[in-house]
C-alpha atoms as a PDB file:
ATOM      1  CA  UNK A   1       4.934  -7.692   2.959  1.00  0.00           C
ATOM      2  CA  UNK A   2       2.404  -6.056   5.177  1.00  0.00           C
ATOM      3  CA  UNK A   3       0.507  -3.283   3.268  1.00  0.00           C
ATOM      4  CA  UNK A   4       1.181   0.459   4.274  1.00  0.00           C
ATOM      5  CA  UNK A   5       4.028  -0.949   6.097  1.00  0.00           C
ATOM      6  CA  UNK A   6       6.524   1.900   7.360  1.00  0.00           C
ATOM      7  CA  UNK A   7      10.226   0.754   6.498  1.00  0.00           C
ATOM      8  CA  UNK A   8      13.073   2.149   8.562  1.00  0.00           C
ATOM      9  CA  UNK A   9      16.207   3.926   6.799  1.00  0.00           C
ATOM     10  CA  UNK A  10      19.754   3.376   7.750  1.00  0.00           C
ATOM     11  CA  UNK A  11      21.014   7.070   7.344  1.00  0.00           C
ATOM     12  CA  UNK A  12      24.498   5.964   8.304  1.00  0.00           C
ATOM     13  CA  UNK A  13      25.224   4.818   5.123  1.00  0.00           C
ATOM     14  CA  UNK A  14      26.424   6.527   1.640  1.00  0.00           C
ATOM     15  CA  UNK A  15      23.525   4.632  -0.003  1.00  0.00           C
ATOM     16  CA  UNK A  16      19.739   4.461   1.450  1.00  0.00           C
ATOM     17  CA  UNK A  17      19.117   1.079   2.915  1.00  0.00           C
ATOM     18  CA  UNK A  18      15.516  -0.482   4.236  1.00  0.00           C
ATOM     19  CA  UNK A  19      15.179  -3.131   6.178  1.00  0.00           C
ATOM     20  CA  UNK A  20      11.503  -5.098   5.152  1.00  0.00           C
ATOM     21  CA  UNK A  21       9.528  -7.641   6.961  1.00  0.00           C
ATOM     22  CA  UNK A  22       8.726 -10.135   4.754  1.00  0.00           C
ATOM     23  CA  UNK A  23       5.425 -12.247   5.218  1.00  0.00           C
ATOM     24  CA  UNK A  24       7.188 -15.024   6.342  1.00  0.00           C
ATOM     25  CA  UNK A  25       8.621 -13.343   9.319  1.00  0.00           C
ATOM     26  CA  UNK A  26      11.946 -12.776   7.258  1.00  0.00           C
ATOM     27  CA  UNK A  27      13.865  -9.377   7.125  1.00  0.00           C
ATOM     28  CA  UNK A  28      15.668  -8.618   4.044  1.00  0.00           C
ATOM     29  CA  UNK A  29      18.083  -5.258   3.623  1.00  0.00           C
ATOM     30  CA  UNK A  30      17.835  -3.570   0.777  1.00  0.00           C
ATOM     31  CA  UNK A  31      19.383  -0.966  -1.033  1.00  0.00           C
ATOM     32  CA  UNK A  32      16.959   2.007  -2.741  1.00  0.00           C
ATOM     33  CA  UNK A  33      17.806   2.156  -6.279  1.00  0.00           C
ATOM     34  CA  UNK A  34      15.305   4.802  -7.910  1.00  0.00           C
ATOM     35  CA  UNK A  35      12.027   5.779  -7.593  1.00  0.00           C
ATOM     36  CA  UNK A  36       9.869   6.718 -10.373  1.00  0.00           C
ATOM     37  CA  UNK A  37       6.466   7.156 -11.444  1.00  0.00           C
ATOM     38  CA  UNK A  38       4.493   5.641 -13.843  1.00  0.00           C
ATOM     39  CA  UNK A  39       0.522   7.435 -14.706  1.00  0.00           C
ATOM     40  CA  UNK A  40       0.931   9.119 -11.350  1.00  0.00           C
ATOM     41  CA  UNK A  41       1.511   6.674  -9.255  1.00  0.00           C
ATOM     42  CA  UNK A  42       5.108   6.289  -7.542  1.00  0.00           C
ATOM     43  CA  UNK A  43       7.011   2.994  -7.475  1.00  0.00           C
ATOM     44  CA  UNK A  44      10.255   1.940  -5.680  1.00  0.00           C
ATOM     45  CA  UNK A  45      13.346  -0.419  -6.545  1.00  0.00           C
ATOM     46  CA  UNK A  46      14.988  -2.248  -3.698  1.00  0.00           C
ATOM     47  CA  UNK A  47      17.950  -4.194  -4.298  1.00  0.00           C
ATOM     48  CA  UNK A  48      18.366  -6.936  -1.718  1.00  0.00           C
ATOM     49  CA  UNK A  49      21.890  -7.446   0.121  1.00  0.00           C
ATOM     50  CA  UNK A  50      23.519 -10.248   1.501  1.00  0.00           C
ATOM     51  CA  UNK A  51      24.668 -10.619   5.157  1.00  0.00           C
ATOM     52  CA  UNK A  52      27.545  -8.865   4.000  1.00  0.00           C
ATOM     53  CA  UNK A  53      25.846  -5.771   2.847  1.00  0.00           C
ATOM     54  CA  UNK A  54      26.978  -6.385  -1.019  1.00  0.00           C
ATOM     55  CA  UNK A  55      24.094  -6.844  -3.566  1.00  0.00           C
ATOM     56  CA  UNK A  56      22.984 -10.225  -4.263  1.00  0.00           C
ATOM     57  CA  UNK A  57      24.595 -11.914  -6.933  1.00  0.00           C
ATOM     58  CA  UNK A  58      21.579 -13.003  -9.457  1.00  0.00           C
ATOM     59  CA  UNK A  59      20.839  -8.841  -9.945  1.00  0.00           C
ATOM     60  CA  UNK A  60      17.343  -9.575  -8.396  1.00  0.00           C
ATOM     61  CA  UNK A  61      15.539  -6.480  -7.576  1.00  0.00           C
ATOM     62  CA  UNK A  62      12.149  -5.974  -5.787  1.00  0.00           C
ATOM     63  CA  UNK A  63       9.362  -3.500  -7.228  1.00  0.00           C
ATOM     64  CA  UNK A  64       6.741  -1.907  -4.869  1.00  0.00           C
ATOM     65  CA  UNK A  65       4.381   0.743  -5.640  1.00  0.00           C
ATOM     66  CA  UNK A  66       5.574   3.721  -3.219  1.00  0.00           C
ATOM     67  CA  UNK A  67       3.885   6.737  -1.133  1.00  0.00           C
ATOM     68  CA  UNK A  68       3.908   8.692   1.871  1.00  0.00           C
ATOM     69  CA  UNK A  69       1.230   8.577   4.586  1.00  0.00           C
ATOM     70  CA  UNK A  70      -0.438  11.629   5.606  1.00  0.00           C
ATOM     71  CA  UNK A  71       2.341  11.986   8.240  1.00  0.00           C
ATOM     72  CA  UNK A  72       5.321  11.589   5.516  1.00  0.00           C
ATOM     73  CA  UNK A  73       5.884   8.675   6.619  1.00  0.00           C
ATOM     74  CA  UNK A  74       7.052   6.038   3.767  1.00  0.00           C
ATOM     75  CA  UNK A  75       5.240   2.938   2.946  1.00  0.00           C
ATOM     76  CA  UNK A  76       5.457   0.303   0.031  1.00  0.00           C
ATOM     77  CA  UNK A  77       2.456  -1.831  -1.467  1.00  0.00           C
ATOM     78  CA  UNK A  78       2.950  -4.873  -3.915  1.00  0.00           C
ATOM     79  CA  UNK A  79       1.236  -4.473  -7.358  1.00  0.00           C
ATOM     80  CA  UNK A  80      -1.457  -6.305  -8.057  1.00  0.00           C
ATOM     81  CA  UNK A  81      -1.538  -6.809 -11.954  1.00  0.00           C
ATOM     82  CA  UNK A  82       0.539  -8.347 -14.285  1.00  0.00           C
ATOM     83  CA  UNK A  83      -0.423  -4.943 -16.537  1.00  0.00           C
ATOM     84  CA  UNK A  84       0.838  -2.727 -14.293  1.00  0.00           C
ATOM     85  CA  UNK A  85       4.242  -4.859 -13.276  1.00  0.00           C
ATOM     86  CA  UNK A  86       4.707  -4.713 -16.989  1.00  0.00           C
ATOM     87  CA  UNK A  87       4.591  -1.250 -17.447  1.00  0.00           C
ATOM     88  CA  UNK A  88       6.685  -0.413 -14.328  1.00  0.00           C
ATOM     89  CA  UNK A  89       9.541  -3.545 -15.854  1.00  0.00           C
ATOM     90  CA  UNK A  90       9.309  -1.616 -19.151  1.00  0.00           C
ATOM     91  CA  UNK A  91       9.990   2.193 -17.092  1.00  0.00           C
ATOM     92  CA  UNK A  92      12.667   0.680 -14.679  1.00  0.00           C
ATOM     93  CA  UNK A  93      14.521  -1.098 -17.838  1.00  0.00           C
ATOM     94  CA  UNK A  94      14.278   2.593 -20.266  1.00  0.00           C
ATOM     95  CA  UNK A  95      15.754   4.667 -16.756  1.00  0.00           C
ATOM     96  CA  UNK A  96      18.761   1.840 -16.513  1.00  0.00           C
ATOM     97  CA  UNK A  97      19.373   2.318 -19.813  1.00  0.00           C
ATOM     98  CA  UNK A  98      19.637   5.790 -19.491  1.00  0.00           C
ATOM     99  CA  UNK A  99      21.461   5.723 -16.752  1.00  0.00           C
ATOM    100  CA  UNK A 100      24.022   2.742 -17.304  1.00  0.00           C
ATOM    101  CA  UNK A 101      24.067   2.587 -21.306  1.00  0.00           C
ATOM    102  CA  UNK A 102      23.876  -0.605 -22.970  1.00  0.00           C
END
């Protein structure tokens, strides 16, 4: 995914959906599932759907680091570490639990 990249939002829709441009010249829809922070900095969970607009059926979800331009304007950045994707795993798993149970 291109860095700072602006995603558009589907405001039709009961849930927030973003379409992003993959690298390979791909688009993907995704549903927003939370976004949190973790030491100050803001992170995203996308949920890809299928053609059909239901979520895919493996439960995969996509993790960017998220902020706002100086316009407002969203954009998403991949993280870089395998420290920090660890932490944010560990976060996203404690606010499912909270929110879904076990």
């Amino acid at each position: 995914m291109d860095e700072n990249q602006v995603f558009p939002v589907d405001n039709e829709d009961d849930d927030v959906v973003v379409t992003l441009n993959l690298d390979d010249g791909s688009e993907v829809t995704c549903e927003i599932l939370t976004i949190f922070d973790v030491n100050d900095q803001d992170y995203i969970v996308l949920l890809p759907l299928d053609k059909n607009g239901e979520p895919n059926e493996d439960g995969e979800v996509f993790i960017y680091r998220y902020f706002e331009d100086e316009t407002g304007a969203p954009s998403l950045d991949n993280i870089e570490s395998d420290e920090e994707y660890e932490a944010v795993s560990k976060r996203f798993d404690e606010i499912c639990d909270e929110d879904f149970g076990e």
